[in-house]
Protein backbone atom coordinates (compact mmCIF):
# COMPACT_ATOMS: atom_id res chain seq x y z
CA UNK A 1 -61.50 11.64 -16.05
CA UNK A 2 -63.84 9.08 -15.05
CA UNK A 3 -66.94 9.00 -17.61
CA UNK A 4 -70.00 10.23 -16.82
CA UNK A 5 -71.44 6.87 -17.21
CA UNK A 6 -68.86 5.46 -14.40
CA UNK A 7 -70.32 8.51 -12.11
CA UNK A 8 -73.97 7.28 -12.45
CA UNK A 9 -72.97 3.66 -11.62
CA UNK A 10 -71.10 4.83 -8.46
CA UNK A 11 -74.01 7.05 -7.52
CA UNK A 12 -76.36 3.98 -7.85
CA UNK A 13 -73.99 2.22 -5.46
CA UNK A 14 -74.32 4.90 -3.35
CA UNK A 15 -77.87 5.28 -2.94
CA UNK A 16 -78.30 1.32 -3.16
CA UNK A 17 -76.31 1.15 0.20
CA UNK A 18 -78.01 0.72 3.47
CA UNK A 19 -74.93 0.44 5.43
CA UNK A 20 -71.65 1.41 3.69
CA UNK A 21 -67.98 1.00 4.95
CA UNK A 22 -66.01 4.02 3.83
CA UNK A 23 -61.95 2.45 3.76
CA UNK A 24 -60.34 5.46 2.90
CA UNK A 25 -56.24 6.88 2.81
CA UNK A 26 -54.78 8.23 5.88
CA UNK A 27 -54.20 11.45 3.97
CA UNK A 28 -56.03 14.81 3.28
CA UNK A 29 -57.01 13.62 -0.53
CA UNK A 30 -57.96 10.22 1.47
CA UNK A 31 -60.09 12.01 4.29
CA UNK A 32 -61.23 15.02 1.75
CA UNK A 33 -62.83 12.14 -0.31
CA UNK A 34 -64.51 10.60 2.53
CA UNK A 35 -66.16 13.50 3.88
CA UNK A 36 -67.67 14.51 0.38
CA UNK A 37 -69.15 11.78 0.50
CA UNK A 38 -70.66 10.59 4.01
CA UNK A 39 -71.73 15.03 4.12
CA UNK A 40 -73.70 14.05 1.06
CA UNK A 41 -75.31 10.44 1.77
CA UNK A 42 -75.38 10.55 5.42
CA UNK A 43 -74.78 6.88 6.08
CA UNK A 44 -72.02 4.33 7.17
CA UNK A 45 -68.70 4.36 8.60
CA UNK A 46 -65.81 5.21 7.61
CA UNK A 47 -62.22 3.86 8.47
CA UNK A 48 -58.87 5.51 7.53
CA UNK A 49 -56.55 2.77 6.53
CA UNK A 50 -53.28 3.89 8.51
CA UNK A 51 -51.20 0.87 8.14
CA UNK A 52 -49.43 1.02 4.96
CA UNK A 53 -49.81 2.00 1.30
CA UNK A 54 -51.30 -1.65 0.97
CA UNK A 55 -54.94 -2.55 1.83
CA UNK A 56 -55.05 -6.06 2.55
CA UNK A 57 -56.54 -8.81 5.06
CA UNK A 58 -55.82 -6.82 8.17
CA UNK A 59 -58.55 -4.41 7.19
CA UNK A 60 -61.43 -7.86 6.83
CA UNK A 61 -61.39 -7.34 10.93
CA UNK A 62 -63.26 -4.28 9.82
CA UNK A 63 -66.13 -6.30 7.31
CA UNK A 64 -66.88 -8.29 10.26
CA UNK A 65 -67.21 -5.24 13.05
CA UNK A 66 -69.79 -3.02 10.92
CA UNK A 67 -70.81 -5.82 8.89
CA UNK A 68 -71.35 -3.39 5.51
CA UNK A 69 -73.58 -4.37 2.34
CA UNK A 70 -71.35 -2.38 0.52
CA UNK A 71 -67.28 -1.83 0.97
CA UNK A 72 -65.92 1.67 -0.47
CA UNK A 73 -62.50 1.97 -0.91
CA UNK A 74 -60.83 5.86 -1.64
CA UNK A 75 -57.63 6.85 -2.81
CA UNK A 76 -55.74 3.44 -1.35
CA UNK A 77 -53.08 3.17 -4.00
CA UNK A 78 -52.69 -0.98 -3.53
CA UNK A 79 -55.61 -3.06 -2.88
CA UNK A 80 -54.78 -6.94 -2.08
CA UNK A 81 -56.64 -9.74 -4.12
CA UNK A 82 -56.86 -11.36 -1.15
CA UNK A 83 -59.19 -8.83 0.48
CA UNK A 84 -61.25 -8.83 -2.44
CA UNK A 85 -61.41 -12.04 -2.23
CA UNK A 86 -62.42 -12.85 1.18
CA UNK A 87 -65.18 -9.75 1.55
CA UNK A 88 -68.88 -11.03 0.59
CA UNK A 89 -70.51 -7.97 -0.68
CA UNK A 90 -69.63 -5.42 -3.73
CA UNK A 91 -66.40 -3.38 -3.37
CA UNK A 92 -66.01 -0.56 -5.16
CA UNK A 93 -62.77 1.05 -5.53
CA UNK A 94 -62.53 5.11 -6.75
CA UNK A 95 -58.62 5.90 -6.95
CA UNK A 96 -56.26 8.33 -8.92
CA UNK A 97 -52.90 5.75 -8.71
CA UNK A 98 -51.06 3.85 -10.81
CA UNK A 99 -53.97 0.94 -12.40
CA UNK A 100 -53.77 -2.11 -10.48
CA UNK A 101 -55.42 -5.33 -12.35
CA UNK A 102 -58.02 -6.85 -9.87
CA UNK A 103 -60.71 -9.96 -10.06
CA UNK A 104 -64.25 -8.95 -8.09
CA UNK A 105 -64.25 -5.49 -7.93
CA UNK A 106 -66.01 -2.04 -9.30
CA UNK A 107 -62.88 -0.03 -9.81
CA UNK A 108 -63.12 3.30 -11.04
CA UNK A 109 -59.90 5.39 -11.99
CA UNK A 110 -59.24 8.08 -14.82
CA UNK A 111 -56.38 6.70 -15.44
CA UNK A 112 -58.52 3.84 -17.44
CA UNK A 113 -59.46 6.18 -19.99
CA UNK A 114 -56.07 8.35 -20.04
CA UNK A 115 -52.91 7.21 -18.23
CA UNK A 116 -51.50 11.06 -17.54
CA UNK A 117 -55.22 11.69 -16.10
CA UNK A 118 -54.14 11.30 -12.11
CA UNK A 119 -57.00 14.05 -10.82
CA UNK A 120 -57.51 13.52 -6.96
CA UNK A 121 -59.96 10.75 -5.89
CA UNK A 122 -61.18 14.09 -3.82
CA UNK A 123 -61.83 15.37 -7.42
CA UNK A 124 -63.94 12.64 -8.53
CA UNK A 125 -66.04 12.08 -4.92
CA UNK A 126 -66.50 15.83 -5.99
CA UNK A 127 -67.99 14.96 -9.37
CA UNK A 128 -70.32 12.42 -7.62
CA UNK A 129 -71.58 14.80 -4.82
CA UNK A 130 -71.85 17.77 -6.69
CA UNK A 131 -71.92 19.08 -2.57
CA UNK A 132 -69.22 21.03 -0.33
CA UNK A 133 -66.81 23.08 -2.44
CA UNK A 134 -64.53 23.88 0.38
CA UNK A 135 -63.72 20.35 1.11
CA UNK A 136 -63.24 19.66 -2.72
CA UNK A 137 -60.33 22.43 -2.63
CA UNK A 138 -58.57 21.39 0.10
CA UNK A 139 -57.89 17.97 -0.92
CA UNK A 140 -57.20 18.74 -4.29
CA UNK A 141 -54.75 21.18 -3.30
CA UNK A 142 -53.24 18.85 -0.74
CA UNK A 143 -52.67 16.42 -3.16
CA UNK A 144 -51.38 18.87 -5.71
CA UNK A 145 -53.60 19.62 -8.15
CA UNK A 146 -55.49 22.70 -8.78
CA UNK A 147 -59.04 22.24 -10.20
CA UNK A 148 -60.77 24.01 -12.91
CA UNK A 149 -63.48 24.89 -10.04
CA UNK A 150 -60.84 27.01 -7.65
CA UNK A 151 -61.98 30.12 -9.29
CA UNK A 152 -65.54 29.31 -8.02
CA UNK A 153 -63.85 29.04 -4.69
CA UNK A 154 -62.35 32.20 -4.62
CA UNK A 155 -65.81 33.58 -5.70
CA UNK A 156 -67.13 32.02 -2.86
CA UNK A 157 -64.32 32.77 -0.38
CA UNK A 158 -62.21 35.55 -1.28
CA UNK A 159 -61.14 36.00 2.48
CA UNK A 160 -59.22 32.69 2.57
CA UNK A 161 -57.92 32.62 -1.45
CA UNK A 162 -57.91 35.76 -3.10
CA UNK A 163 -55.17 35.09 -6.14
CA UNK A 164 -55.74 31.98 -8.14
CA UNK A 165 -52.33 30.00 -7.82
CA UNK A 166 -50.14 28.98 -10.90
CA UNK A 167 -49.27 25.84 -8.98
CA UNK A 168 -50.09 23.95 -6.38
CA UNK A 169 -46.52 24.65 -4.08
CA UNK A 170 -47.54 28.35 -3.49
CA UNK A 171 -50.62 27.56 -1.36
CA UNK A 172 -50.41 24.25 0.07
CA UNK A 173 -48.13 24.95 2.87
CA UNK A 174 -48.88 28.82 3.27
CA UNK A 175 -51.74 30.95 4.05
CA UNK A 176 -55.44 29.50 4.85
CA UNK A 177 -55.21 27.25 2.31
CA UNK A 178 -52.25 25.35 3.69
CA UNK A 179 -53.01 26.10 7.02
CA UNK A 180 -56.06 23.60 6.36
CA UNK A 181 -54.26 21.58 4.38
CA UNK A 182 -51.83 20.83 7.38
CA UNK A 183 -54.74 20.81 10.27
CA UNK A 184 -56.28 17.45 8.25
CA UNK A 185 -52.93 16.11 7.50
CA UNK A 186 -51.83 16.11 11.18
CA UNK A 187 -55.12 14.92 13.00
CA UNK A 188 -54.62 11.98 10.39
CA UNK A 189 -51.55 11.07 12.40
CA UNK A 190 -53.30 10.45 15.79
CA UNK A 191 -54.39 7.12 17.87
CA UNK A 192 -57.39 5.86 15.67
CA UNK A 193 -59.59 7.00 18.87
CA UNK A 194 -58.23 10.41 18.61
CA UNK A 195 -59.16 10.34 14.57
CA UNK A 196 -62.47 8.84 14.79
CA UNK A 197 -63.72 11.17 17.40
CA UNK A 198 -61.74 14.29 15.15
CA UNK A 199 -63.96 12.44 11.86
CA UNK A 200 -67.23 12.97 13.63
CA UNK A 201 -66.31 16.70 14.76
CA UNK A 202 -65.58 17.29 11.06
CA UNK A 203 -68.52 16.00 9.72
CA UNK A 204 -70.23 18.75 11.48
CA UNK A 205 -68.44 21.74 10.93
CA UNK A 206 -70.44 24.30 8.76
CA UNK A 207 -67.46 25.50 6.42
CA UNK A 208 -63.85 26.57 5.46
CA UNK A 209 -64.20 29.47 7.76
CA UNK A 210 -64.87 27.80 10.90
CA UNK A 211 -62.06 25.68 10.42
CA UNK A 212 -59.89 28.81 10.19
CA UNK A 213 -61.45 31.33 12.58
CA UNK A 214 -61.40 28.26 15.74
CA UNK A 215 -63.87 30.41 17.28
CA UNK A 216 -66.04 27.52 18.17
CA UNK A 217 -65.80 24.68 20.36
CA UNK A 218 -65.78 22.33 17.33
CA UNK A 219 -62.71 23.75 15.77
CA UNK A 220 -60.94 24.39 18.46
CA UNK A 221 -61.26 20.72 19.76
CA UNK A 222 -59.73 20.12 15.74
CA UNK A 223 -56.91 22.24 16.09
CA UNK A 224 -56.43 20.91 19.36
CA UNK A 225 -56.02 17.57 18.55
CA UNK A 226 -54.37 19.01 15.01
CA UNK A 227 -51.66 21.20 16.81
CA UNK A 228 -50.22 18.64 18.97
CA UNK A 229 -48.70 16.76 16.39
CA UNK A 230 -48.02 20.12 14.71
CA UNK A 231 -45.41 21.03 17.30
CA UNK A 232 -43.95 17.49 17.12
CA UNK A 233 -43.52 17.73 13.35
CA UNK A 234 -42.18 21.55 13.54
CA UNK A 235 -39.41 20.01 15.66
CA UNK A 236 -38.39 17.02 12.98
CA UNK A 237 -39.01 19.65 9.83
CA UNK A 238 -35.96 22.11 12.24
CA UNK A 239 -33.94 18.81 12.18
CA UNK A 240 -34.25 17.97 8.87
CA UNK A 241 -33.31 21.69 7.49
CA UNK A 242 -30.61 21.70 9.14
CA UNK A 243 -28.97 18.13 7.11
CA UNK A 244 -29.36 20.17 3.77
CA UNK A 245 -25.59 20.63 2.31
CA UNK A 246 -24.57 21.59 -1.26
CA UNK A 247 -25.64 18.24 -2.19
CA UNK A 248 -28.37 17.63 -4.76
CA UNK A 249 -30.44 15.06 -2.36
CA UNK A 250 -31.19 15.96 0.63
CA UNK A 251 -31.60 12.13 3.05
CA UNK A 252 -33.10 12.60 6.08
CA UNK A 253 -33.75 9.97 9.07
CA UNK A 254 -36.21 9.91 11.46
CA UNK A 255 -36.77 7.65 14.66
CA UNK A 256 -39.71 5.64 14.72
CA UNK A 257 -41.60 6.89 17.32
CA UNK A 258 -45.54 6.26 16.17
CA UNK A 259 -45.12 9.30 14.46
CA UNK A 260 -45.69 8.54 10.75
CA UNK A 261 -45.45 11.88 8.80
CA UNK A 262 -42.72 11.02 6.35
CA UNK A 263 -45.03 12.50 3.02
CA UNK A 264 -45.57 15.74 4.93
CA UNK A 265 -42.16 16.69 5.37
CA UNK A 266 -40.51 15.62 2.52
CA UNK A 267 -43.31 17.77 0.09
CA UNK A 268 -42.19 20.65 2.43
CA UNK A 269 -39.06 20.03 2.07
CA UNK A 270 -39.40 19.53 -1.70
CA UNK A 271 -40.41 22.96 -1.67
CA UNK A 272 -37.80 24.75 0.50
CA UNK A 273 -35.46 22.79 -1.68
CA UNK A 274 -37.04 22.98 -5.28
CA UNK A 275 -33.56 22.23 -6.57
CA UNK A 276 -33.16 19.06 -4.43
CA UNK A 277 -33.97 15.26 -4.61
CA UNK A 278 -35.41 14.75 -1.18
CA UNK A 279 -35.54 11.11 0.73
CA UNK A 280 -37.12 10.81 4.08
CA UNK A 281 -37.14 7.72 6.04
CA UNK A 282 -39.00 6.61 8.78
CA UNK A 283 -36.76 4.16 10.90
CA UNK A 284 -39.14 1.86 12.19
CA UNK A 285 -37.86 -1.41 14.17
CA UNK A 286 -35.86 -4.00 10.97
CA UNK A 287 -37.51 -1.77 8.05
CA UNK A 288 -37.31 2.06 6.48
CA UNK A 289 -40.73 3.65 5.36
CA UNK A 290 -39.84 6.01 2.30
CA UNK A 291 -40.82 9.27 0.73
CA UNK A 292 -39.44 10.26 -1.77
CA UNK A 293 -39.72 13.87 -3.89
CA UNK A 294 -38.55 16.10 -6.95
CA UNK A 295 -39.81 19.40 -7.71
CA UNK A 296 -38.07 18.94 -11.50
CA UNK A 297 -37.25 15.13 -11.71
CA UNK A 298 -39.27 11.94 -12.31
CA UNK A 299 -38.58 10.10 -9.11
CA UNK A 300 -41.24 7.06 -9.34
CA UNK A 301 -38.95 5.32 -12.20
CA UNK A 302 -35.61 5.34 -10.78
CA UNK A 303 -37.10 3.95 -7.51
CA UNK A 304 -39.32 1.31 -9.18
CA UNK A 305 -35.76 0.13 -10.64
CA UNK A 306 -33.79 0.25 -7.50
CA UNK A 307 -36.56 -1.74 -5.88
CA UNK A 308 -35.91 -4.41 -8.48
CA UNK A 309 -32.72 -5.67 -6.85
CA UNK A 310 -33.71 -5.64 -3.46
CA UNK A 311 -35.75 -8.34 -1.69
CA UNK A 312 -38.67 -7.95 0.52
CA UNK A 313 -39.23 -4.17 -0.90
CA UNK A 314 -42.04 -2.47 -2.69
CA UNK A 315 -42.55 1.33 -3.76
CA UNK A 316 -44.55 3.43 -6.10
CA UNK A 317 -46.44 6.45 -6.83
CA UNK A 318 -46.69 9.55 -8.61
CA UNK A 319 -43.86 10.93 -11.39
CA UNK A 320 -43.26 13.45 -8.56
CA UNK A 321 -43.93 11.71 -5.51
CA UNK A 322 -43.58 8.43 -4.67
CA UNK A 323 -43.28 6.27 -1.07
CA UNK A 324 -41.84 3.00 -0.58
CA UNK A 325 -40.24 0.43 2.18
CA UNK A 326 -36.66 -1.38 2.11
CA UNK A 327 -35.42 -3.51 4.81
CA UNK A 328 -33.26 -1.75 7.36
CA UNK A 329 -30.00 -3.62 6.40
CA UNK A 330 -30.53 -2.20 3.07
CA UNK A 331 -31.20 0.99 3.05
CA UNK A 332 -27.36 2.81 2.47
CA UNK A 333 -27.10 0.67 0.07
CA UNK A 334 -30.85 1.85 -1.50
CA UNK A 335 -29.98 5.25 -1.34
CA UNK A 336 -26.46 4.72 -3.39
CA UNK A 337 -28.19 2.70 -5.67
CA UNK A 338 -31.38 5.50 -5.98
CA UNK A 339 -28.91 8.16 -6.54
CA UNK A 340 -27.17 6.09 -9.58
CA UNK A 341 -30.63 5.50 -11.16
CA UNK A 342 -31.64 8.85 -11.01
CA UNK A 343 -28.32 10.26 -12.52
């Protein structure tokens, strides 16, 4: 965990910032940590990154349109020197990934003080704010981890959890819980107009319950938005079930179609198929955009050493879960390679 010391010098970033720019992961932990805190300080903007697992120069476009006095990046897993470089106010990074050695920056991970220690970056906006339990949960549990403070939530909400999970795979894609879970992962996956104006919906809603009742114009204007890439990913998740043989990987293929949603259906997949490796790959234009998942098996170092003979290809991750690109030409030949490394 970050220190206690670490949370009172991010606070005091916090409260020193006029105008903030929240650059946060195009995920639920991502989004989760981003609402905790804009709820709490009420001030800035905030920008999911969208274009890869890298944030780098693309995202300086961004300095210059809001024109922060203080950058905040969340759960982004690779930050680029080069944007570091080239942004001319404090950055301060809070992440949960593997550590990443950077010049000019505030970075705050757990993983500094104990290398296993991957809590959520949700977990730790959590710790700062002190504010919105509900929101805590959800992205803890979307990013598969179950905090010590569920048992508060169920205290709090016995109507949406009212058995405190052993792990994280029998709530996150089931029940209330999941059904949440899903609702932020999919309006993530929208036109960046279609997010921003789903952001500043979310920011008002009142709690877990409105989310899940969509009895008011709010929520049903989120699971609007939520639902129609819902039905679009029911249809690939149909497709991809029915590739699963006898085989201990399961490799699925999907066109690119703007439809980036390659980490929700392989963890789904991971746990239909607790037994299997599973691969899915995004086919977009000359490259393949990976995810990669094992209920049982460590998946991040086999890949890391698959990547090392191929050029113009990067990966990494979690011990469980891990994403990555290879260049289209060499991806049969990835997968053959994977499959040796993992043996």
């Amino acid at each position: 965990m970050i220190t206690d010391k670490e949370i009172e010098e991010i606070r005091g970033y916090l409260d020193k910032a006029e105008n903030p720019l929240f650059l946060f992961d195009d995920d639920p932990d991502g989004l989760c940590s981003f609402l905790l805190l804009m709820k709490h300080y009420k001030k800035g903007k905030g920008v999911a990154v969208k274009s890869s697992p890298v944030l780098g120069i693309d995202y300086l476009r961004k300095i210059d349109e809001y024109n922060p006095d203080f950058v905040f990046i969340l759960d982004k897993p690779i930050v680029s020197q080069e944007f570091v470089d080239k942004v001319n106010v404090p950055v301060i990074w809070i992440d949960h990934h593997p550590l990443i050695h950077l010049k000019g920056i505030h970075y705050f991970n757990p993983r500094k003080n104990d290398e296993k220690d991957n809590r959520p970056t949700t977990y730790l906006c959590y710790k700062i704010t002190e504010d919105d339990l509900w929101i805590a949960t959800i992205g803890c549990i979307a990013d598969w981890y179950i905090p010590e403070f569920i048992e508060e939530f169920m205290e709090k909400y016995p109507e949406v959890l009212d058995k405190k999970p052993k792990h994280p795979n029998e709530v996150v894609y089931s029940g209330n819980i999941g059904k949440i879970v899903k609702m932020f992962a999919f309006l993530l996956k929208n036109s960046i107009t279609e997010v921003n104006k789903a952001i500043s919906v979310l920011l008002k809603i009142d709690g877990i319950n409105e989310l899940i009742d969509e009895e008011t114009a709010r929520s049903k204007f989120i699971a609007r938005i939520a639902n129609n890439i819902g039905k679009k990913y029911d249809k690939l998740l149909e497709d991809a079930i029915s590739k699963a043989d006898d085989s201990e990987f399961l490799v699925y293929v999907y066109p690119y179609n703007r439809l980036a949603i390659s980490s929700e259906l392989s963890n789904e997949l991971m746990i239909k198929y607790s037994n299997k490796t599973v691969i899915v790959a995004r086919d977009k234009k000359d490259r393949m955009i990976l995810s990669i998942r094992s209920m049982h098996k460590n998946v991040v170092k086999p890949l890391k050493k698959t990547l090392e003979n191929f050029k113009d290809a990067y990966g990494g991750g979690h011990d469980n879960a891990c994403g990555g690109s290879v260049r289209k030409e060499d991806f049969e030949k990835f997968v053959k390679e994977f499959k040796k490394n993992m043996s």
